[in-house]
PDB file of N, CA and C in Angstrom:
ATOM      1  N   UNK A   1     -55.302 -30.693 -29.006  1.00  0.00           N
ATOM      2  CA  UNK A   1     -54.634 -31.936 -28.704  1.00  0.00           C
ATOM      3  C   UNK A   1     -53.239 -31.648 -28.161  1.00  0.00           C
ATOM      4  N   UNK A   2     -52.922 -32.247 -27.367  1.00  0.00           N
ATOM      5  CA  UNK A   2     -51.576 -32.141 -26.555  1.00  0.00           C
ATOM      6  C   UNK A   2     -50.805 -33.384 -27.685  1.00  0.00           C
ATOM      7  N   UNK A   3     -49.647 -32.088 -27.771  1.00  0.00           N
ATOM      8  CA  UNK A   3     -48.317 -32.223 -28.484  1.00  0.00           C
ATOM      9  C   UNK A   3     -47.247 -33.222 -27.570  1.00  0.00           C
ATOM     10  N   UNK A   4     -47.348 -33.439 -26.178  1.00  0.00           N
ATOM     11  CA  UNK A   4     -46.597 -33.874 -25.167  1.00  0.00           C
ATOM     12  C   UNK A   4     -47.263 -35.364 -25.018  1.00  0.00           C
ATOM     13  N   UNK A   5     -48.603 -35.596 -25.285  1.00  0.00           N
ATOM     14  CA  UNK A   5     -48.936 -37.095 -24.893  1.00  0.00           C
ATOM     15  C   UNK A   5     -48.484 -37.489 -26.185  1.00  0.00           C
ATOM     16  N   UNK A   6     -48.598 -36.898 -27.092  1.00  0.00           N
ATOM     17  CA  UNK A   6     -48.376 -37.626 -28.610  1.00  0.00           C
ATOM     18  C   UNK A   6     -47.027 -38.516 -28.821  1.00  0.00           C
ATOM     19  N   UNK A   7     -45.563 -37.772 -28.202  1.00  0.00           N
ATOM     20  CA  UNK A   7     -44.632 -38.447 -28.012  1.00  0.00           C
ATOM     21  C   UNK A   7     -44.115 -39.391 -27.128  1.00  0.00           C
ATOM     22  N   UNK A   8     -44.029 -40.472 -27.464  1.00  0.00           N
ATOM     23  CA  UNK A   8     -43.315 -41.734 -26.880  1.00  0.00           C
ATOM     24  C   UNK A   8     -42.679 -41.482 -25.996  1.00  0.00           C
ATOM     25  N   UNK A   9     -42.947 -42.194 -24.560  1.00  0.00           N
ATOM     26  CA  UNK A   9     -41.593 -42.255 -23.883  1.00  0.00           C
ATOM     27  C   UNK A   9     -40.357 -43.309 -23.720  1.00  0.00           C
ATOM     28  N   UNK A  10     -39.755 -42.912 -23.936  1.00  0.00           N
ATOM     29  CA  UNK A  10     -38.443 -43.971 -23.972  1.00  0.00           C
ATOM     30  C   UNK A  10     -37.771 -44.304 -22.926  1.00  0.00           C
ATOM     31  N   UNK A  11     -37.235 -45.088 -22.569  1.00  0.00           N
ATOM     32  CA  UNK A  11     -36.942 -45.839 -21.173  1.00  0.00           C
ATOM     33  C   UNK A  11     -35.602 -46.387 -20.992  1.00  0.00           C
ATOM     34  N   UNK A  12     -34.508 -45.239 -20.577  1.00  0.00           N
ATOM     35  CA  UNK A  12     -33.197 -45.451 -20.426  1.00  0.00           C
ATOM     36  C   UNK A  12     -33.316 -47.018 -20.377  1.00  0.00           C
ATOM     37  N   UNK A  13     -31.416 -47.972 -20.144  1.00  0.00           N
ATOM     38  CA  UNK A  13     -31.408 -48.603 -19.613  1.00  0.00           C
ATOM     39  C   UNK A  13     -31.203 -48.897 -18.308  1.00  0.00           C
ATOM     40  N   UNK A  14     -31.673 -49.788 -17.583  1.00  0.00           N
ATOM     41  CA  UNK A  14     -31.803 -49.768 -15.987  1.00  0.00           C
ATOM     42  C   UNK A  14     -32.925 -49.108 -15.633  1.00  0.00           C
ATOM     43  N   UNK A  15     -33.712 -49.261 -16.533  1.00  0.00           N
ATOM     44  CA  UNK A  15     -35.675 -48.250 -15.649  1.00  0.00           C
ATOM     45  C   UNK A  15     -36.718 -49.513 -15.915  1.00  0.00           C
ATOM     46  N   UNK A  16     -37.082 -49.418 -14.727  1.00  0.00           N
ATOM     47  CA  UNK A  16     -38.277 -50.463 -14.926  1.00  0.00           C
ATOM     48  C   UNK A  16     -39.239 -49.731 -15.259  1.00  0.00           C
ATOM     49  N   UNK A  17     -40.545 -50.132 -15.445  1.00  0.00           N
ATOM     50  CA  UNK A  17     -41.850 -49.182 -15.480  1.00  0.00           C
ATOM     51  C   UNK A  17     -42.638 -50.500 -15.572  1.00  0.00           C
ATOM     52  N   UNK A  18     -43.202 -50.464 -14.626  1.00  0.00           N
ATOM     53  CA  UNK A  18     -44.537 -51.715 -14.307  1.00  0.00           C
ATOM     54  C   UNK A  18     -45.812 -50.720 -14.148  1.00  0.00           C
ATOM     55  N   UNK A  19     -47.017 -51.753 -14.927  1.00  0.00           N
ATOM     56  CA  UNK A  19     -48.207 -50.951 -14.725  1.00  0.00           C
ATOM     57  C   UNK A  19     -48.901 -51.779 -14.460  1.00  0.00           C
ATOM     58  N   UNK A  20     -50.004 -51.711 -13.127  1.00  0.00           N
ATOM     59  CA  UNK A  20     -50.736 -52.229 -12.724  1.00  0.00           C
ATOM     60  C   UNK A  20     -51.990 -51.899 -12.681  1.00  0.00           C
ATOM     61  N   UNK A  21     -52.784 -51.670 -13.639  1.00  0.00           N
ATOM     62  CA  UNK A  21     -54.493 -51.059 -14.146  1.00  0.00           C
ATOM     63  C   UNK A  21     -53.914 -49.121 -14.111  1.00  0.00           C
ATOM     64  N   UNK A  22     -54.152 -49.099 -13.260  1.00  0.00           N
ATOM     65  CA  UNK A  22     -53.773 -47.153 -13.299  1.00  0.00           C
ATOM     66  C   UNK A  22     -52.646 -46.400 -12.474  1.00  0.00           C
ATOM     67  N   UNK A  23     -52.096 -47.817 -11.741  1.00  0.00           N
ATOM     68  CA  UNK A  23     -50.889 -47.489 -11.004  1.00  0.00           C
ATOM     69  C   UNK A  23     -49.488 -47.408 -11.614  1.00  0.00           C
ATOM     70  N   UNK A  24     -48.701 -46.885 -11.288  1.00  0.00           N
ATOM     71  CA  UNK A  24     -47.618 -47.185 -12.109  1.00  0.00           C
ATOM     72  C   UNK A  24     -46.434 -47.147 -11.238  1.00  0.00           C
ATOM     73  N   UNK A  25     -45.482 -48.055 -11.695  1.00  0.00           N
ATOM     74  CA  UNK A  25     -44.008 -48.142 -10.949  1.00  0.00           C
ATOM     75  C   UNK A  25     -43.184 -47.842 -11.654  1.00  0.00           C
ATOM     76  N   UNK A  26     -42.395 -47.389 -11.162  1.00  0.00           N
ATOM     77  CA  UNK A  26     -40.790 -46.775 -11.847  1.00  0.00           C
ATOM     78  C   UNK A  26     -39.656 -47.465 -10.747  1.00  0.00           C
ATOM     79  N   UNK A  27     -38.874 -48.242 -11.560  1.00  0.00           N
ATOM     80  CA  UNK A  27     -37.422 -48.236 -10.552  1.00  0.00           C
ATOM     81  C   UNK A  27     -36.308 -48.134 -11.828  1.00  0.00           C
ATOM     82  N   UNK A  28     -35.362 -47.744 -10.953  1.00  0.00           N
ATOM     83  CA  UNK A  28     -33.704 -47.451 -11.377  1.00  0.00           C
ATOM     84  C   UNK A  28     -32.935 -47.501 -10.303  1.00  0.00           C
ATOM     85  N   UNK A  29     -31.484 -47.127 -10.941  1.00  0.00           N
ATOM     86  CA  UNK A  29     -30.408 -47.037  -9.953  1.00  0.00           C
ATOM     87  C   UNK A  29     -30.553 -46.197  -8.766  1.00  0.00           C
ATOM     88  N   UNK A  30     -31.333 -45.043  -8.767  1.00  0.00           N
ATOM     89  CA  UNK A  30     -31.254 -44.327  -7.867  1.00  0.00           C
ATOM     90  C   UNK A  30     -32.754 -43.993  -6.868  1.00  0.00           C
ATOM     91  N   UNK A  31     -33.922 -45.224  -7.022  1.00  0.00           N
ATOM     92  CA  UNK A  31     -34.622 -45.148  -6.135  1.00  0.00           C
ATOM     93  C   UNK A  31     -36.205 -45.633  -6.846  1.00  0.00           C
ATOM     94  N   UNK A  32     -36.976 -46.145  -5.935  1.00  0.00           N
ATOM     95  CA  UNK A  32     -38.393 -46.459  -6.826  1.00  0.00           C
ATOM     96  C   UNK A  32     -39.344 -45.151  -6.355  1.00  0.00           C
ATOM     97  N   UNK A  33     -40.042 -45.000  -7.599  1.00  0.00           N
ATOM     98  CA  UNK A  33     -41.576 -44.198  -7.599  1.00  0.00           C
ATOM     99  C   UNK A  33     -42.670 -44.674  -7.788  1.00  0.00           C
ATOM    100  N   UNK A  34     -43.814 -44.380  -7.476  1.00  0.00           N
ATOM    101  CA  UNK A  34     -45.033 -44.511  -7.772  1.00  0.00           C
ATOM    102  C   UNK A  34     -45.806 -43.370  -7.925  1.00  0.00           C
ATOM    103  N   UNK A  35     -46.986 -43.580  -9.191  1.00  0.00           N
ATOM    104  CA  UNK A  35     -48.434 -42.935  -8.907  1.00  0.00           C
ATOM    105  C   UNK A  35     -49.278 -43.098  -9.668  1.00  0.00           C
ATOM    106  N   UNK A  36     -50.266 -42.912  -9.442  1.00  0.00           N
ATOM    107  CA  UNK A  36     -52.029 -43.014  -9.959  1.00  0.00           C
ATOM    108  C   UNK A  36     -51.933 -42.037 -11.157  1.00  0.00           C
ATOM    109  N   UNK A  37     -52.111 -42.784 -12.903  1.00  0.00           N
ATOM    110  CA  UNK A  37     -52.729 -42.438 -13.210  1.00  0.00           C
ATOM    111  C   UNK A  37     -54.045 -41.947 -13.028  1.00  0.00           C
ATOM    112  N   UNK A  38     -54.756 -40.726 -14.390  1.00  0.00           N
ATOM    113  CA  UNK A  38     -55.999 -40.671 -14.277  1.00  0.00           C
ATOM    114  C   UNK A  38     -56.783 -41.292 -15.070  1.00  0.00           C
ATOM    115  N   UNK A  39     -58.032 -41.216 -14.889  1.00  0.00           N
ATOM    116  CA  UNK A  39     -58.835 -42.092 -15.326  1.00  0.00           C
ATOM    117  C   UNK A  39     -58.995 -41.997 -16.686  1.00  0.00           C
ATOM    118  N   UNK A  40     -59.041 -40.732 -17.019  1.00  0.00           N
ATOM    119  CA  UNK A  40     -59.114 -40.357 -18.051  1.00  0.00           C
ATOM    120  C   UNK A  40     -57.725 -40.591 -19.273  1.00  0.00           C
ATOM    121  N   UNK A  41     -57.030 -41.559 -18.974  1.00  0.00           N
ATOM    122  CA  UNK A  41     -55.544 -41.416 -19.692  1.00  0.00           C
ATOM    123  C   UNK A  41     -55.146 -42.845 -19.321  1.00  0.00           C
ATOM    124  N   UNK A  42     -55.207 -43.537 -20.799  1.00  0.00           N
ATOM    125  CA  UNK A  42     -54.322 -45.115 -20.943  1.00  0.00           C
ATOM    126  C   UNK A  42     -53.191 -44.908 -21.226  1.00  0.00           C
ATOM    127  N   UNK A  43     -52.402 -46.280 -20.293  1.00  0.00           N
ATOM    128  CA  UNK A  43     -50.953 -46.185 -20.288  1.00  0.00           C
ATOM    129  C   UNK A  43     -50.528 -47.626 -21.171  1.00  0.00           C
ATOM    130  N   UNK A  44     -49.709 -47.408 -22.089  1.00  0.00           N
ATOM    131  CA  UNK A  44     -49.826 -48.629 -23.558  1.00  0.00           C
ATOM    132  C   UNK A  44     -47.864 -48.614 -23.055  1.00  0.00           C
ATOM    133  N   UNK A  45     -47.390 -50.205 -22.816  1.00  0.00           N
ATOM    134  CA  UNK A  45     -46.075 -50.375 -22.872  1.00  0.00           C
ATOM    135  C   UNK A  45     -45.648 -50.972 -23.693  1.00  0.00           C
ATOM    136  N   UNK A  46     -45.011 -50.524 -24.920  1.00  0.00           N
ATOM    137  CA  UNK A  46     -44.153 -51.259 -26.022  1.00  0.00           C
ATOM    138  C   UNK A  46     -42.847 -50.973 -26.084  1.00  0.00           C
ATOM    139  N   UNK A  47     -42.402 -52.618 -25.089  1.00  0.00           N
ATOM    140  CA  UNK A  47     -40.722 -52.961 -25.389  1.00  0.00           C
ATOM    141  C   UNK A  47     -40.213 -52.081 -24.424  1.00  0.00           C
ATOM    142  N   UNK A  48     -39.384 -50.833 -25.029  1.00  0.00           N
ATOM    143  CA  UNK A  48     -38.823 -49.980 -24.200  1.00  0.00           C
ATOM    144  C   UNK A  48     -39.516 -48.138 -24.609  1.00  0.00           C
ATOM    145  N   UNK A  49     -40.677 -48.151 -24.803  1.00  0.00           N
ATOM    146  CA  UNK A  49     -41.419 -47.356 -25.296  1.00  0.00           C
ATOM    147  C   UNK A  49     -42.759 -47.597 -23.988  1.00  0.00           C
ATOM    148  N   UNK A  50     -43.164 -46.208 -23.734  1.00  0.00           N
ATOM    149  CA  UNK A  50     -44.449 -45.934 -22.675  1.00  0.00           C
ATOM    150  C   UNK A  50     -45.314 -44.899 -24.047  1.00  0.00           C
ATOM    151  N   UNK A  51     -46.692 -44.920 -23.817  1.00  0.00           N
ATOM    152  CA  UNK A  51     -47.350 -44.488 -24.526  1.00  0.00           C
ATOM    153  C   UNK A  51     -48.581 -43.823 -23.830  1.00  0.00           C
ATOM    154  N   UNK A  52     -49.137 -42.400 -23.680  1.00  0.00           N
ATOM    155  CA  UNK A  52     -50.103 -42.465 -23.014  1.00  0.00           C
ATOM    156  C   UNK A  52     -50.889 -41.693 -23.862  1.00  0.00           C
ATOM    157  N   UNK A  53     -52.443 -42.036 -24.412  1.00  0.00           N
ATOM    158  CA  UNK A  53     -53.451 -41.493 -24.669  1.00  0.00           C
ATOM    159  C   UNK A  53     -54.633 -41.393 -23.963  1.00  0.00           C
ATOM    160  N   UNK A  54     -55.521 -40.400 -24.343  1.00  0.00           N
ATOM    161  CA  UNK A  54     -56.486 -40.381 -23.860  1.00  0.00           C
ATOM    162  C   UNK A  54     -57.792 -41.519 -24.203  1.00  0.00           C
ATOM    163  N   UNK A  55     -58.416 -41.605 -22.756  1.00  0.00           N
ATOM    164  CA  UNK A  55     -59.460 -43.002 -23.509  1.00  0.00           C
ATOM    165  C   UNK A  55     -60.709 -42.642 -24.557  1.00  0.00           C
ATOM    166  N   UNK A  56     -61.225 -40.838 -24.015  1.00  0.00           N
ATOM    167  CA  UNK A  56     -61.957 -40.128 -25.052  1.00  0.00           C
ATOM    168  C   UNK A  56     -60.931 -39.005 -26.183  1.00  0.00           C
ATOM    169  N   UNK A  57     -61.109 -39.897 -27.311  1.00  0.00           N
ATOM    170  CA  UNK A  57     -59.794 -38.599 -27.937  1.00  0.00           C
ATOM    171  C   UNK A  57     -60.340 -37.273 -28.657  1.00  0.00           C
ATOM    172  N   UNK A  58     -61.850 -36.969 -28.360  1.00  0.00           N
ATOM    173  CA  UNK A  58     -62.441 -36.056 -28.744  1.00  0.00           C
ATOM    174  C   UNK A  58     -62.518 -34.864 -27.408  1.00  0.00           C
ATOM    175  N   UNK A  59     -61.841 -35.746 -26.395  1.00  0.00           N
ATOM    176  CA  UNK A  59     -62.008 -34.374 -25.191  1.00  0.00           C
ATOM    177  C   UNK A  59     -60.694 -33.356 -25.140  1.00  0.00           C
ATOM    178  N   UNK A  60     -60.707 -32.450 -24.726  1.00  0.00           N
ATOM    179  CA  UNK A  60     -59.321 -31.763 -24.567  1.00  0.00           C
ATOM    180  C   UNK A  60     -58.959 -31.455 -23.520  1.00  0.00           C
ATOM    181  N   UNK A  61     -59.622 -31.824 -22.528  1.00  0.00           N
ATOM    182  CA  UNK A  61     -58.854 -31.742 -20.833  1.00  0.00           C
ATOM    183  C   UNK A  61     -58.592 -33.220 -20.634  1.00  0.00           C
ATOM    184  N   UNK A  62     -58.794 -34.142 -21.451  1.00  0.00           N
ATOM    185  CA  UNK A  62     -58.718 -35.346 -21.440  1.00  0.00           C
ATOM    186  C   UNK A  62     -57.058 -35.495 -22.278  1.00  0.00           C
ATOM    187  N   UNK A  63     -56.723 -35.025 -23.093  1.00  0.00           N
ATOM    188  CA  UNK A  63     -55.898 -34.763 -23.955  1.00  0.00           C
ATOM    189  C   UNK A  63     -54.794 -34.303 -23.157  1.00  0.00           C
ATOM    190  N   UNK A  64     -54.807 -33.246 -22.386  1.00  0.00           N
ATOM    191  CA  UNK A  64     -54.252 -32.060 -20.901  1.00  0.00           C
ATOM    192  C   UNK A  64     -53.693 -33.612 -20.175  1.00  0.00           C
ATOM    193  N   UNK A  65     -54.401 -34.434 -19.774  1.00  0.00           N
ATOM    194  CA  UNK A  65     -54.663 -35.134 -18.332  1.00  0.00           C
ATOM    195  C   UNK A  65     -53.078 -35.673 -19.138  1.00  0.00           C
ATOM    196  N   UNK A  66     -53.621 -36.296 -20.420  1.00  0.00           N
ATOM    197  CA  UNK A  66     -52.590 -37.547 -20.799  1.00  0.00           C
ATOM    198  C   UNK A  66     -50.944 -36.671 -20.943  1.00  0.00           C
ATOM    199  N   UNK A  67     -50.835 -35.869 -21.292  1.00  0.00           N
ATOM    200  CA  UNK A  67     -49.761 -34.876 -21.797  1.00  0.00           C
ATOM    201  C   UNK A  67     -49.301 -34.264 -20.615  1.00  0.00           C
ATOM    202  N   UNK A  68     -50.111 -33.727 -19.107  1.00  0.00           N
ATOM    203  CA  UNK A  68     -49.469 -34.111 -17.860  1.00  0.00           C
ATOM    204  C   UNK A  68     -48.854 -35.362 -17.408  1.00  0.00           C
ATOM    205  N   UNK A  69     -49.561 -36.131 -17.763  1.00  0.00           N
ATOM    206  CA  UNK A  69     -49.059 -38.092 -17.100  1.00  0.00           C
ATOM    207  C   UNK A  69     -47.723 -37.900 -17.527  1.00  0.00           C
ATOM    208  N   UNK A  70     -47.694 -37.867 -19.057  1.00  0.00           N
ATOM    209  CA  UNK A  70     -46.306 -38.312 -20.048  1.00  0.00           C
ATOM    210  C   UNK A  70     -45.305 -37.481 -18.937  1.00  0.00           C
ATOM    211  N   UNK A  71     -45.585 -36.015 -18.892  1.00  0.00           N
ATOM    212  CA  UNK A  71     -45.077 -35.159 -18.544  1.00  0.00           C
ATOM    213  C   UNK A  71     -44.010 -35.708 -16.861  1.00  0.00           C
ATOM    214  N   UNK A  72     -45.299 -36.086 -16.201  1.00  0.00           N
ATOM    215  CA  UNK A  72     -45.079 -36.686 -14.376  1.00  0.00           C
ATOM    216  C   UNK A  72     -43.910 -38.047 -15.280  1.00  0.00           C
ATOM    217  N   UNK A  73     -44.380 -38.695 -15.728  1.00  0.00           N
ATOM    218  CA  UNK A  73     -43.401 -39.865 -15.960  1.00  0.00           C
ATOM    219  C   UNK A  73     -42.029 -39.711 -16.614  1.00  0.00           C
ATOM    220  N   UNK A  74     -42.017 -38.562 -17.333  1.00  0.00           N
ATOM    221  CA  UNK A  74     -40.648 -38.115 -17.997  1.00  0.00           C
ATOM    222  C   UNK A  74     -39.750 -37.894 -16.910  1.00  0.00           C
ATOM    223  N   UNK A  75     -40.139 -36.803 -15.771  1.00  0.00           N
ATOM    224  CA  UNK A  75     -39.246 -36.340 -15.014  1.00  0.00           C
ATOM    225  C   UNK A  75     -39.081 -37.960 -14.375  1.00  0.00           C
ATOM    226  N   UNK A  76     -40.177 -38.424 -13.993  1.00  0.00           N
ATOM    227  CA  UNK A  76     -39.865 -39.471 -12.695  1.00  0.00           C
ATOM    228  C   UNK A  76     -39.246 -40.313 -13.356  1.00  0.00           C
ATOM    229  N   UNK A  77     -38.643 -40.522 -14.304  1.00  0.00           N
ATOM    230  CA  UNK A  77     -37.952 -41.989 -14.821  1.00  0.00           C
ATOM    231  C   UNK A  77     -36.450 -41.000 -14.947  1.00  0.00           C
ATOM    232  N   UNK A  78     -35.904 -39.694 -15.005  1.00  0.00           N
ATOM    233  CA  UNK A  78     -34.914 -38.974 -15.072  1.00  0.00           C
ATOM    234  C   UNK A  78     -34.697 -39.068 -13.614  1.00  0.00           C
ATOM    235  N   UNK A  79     -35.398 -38.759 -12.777  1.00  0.00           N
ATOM    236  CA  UNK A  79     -35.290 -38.838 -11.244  1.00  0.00           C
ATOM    237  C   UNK A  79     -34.810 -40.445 -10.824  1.00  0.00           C
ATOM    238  N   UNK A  80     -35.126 -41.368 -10.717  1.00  0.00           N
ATOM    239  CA  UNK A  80     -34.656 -42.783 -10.755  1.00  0.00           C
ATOM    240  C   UNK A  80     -33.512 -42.982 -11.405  1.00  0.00           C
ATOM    241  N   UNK A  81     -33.328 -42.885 -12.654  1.00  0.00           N
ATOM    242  CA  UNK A  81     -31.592 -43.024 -13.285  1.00  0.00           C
ATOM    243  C   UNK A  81     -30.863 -42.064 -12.959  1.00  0.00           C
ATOM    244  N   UNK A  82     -31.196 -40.175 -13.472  1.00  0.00           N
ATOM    245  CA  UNK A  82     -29.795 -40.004 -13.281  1.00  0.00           C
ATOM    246  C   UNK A  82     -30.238 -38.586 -11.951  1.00  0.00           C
ATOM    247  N   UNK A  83     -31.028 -38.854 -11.168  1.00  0.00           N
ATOM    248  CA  UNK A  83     -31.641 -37.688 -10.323  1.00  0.00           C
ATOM    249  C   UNK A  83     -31.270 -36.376 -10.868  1.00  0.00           C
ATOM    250  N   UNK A  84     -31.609 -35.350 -10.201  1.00  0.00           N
ATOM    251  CA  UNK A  84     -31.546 -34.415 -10.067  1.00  0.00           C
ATOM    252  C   UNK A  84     -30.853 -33.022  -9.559  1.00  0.00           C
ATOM    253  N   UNK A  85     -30.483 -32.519  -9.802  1.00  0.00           N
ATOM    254  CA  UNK A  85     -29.219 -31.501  -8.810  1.00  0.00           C
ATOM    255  C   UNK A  85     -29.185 -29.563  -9.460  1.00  0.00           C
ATOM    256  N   UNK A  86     -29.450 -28.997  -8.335  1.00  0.00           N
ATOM    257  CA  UNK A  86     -29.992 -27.797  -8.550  1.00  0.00           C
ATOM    258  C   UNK A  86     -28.854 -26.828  -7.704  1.00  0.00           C
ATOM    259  N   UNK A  87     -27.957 -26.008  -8.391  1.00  0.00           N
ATOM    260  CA  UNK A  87     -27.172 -25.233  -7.535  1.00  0.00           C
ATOM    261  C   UNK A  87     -27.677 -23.871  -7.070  1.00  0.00           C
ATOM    262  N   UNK A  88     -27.615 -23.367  -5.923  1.00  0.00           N
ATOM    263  CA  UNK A  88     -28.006 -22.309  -5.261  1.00  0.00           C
ATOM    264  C   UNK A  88     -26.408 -20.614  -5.577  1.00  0.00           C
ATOM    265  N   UNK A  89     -26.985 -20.058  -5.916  1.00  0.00           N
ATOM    266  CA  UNK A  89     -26.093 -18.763  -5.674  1.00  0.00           C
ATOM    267  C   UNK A  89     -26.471 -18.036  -4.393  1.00  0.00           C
ATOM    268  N   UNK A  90     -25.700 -17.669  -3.860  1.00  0.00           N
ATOM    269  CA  UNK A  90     -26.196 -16.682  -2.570  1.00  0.00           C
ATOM    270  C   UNK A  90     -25.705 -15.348  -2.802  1.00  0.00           C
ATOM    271  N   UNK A  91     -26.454 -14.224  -3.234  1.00  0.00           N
ATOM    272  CA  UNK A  91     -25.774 -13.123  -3.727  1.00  0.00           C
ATOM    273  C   UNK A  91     -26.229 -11.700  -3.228  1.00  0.00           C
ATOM    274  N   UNK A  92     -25.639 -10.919  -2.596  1.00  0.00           N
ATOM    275  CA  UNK A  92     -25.742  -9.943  -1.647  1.00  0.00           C
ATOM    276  C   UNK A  92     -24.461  -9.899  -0.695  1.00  0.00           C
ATOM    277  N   UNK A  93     -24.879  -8.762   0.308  1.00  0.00           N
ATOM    278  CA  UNK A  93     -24.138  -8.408   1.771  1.00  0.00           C
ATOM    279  C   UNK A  93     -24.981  -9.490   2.824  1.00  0.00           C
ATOM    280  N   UNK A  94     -24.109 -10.124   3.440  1.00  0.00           N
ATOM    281  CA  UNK A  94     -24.992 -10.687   4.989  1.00  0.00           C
ATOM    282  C   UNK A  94     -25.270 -11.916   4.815  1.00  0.00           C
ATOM    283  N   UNK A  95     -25.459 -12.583   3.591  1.00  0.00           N
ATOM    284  CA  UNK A  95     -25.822 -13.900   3.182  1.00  0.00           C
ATOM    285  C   UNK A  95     -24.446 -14.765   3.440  1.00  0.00           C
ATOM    286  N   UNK A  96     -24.857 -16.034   4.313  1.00  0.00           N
ATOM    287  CA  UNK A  96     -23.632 -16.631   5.219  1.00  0.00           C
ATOM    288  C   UNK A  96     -24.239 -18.438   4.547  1.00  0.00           C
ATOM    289  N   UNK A  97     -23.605 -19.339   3.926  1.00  0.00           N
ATOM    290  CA  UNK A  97     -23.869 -20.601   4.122  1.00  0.00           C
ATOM    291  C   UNK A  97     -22.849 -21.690   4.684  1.00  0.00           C
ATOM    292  N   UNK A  98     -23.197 -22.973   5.153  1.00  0.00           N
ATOM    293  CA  UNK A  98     -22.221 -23.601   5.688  1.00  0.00           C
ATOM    294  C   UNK A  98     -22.607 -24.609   6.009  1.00  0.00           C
ATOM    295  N   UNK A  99     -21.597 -25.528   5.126  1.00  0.00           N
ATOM    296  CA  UNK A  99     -22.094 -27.124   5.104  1.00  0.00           C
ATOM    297  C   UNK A  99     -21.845 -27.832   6.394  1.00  0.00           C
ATOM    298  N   UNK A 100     -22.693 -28.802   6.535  1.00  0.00           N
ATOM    299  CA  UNK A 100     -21.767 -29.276   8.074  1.00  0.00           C
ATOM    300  C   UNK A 100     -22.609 -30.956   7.246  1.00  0.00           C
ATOM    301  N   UNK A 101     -21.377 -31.574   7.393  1.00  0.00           N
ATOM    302  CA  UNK A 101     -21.849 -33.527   6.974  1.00  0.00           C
ATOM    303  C   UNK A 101     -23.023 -32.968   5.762  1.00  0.00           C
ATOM    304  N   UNK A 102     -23.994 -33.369   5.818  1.00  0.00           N
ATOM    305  CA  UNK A 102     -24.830 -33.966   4.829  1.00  0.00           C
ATOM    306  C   UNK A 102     -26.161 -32.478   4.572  1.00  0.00           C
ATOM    307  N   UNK A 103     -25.981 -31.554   5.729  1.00  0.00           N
ATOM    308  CA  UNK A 103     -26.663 -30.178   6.064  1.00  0.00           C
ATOM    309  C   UNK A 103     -26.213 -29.002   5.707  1.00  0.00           C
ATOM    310  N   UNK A 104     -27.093 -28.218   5.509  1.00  0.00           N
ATOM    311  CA  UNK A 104     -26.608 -26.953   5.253  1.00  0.00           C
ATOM    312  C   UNK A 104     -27.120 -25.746   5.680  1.00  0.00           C
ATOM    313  N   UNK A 105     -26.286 -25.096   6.390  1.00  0.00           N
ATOM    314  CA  UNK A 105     -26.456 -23.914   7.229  1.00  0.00           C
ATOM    315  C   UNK A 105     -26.631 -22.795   6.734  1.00  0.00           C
ATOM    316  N   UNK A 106     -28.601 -21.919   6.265  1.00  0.00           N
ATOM    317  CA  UNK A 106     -28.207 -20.795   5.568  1.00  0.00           C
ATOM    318  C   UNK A 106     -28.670 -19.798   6.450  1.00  0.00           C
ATOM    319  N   UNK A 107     -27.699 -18.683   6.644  1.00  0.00           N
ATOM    320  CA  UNK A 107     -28.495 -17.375   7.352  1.00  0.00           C
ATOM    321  C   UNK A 107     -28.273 -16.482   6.611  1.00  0.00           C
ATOM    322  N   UNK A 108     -29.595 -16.082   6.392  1.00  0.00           N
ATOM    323  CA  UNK A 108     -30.563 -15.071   5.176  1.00  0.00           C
ATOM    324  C   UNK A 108     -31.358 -14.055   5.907  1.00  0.00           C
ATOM    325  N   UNK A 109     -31.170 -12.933   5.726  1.00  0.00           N
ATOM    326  CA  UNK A 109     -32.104 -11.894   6.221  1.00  0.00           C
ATOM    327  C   UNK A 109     -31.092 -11.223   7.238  1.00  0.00           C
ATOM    328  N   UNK A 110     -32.187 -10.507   8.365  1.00  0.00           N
ATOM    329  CA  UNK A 110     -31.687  -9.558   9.103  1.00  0.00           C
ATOM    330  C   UNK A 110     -31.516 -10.461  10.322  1.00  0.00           C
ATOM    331  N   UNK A 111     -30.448 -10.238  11.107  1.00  0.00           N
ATOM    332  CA  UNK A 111     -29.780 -10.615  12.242  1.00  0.00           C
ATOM    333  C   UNK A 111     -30.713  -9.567  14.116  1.00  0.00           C
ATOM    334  N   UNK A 112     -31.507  -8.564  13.536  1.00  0.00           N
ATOM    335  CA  UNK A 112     -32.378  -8.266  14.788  1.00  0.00           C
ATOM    336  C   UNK A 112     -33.717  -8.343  13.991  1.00  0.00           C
TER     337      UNK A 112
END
């Protein structure tokens, strides 16, 4: 049994989460998502609580499916409120970067 569907998800403030049979919506401050549940995995909304189990609870890739979902919906409701941001090191001889407006210029590798 997956340890990850078992726990509740909780739902900052400012996150929507609409479910429409196996579809699901996410909005926040910083953008809307969607996607298809599986078939195999009910999505239960209480209040400010998401819940996902499996519809057979004797299967264990069924168990997998629901404990991925939780999993896809954790990040995507962190992605909508407070996104995401990943810093790069560039570390060596020859490695050149350079922002220009909103782009970024990397030259990596060999020059012939």
């Amino acid at each position: 049994m997956s340890r990850i569907a078992k726990k509740p998800l909780s739902l900052p403030k400012g996150v929507e989460f609409n479910i429409d049979g196996q579809a699901v919506n996410i909005k926040g401050s910083k953008g809307s998502l969607d996607y298809q549940v599986h078939q195999s995995v009910a999505v239960e909304k209480e209040e400010e609580t998401i819940k996902f189990r499996p519809l057979d609870t004797d299967d264990r890739s069924a168990w997998a499916m629901a404990g991925t979902m939780r999993a896809l919906a954790a990040n995507m409701v962190q992605g909508v409120s407070q996104g995401f941001e990943k810093k790069l090191q560039l570390v060596g001889v020859g490695y050149r970067a350079q922002a220009k407006g909103s782009q970024v210029n990397l030259s990596l590798g060999f020059s012939h």
